[in-house]
C-alpha atoms as a PDB file:
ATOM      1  CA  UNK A   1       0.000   0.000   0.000  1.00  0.00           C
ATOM      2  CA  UNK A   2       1.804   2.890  -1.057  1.00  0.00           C
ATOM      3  CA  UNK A   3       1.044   6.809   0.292  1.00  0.00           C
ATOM      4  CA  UNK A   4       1.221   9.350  -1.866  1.00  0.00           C
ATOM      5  CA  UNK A   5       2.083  11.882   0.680  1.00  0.00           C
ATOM      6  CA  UNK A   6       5.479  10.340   1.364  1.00  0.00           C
ATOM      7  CA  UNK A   7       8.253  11.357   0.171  1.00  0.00           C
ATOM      8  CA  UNK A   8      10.005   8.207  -2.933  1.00  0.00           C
ATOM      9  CA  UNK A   9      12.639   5.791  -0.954  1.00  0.00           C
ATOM     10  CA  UNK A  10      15.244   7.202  -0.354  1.00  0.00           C
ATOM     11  CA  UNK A  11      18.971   6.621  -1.215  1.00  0.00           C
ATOM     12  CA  UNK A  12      20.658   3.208   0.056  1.00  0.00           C
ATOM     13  CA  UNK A  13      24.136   2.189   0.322  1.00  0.00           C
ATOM     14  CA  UNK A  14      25.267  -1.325   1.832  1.00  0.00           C
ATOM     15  CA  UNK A  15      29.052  -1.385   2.838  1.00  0.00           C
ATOM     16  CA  UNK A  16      30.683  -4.769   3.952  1.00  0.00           C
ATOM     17  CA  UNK A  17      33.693  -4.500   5.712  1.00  0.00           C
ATOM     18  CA  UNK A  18      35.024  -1.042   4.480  1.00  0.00           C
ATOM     19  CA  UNK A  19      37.986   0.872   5.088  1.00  0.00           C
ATOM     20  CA  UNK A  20      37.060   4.227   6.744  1.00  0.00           C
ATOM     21  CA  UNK A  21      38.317   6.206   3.873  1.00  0.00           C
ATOM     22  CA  UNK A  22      35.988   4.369   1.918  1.00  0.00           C
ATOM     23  CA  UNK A  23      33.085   4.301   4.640  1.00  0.00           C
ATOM     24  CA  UNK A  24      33.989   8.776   4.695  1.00  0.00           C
ATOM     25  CA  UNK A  25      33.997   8.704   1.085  1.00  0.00           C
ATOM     26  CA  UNK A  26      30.339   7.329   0.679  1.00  0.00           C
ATOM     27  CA  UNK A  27      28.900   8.938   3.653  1.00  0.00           C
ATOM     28  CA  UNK A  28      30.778  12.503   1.767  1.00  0.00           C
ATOM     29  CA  UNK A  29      28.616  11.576  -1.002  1.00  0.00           C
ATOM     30  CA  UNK A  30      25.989  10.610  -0.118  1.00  0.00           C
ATOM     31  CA  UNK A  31      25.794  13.997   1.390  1.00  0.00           C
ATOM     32  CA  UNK A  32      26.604  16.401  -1.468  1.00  0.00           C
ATOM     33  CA  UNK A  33      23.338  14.402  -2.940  1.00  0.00           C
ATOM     34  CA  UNK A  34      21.160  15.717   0.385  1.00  0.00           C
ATOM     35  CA  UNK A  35      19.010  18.785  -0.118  1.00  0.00           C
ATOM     36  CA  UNK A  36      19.273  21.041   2.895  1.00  0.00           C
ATOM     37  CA  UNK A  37      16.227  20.720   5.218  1.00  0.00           C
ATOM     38  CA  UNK A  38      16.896  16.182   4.901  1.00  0.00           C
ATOM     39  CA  UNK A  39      18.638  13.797   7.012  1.00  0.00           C
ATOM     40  CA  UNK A  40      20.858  10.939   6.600  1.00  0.00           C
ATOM     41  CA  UNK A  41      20.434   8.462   8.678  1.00  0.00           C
ATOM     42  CA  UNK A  42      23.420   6.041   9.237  1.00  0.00           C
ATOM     43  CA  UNK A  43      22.729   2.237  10.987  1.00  0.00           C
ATOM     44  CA  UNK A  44      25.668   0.265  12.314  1.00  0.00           C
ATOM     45  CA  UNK A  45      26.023  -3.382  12.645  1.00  0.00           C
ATOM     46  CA  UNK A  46      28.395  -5.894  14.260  1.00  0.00           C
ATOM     47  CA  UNK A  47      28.725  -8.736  15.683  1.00  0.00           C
ATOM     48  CA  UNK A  48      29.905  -9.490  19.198  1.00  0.00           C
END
C-alpha cells in the first residue's frame, strides 16, 4: 500500500567490511546528494 504523501525511498548504500576512507567517502557523497532541510540516517552493525 503505497502513500502518496510520502516522500520516494530514499537513497541506500550497503558497505561490507570497508575501510574508513571508503566508509567517509560514501557517507561525503551521499551527502553532497542531500538537499538542505533532509537527514541521513546512518545504521551500524556488528557482531559481538
Amino acid at each position: 500500500m503505497m502513500d502518496p504523501s510520502l516522500p520516494p525511498n530514499p537513497k541506500k548504500a550497503l558497505l561490507y567490511r570497508p575501510s574508513v576512507t571508503h566508509l567517509l567517502s560514501v557517507m561525503a557523497t551521499m551527502c553532497d546528494g542531500l538537499p538542505p532541510d533532509s537527514v541521513m540516517l546512518i545504521y551500524i552493525a556488528a557482531s559481538g
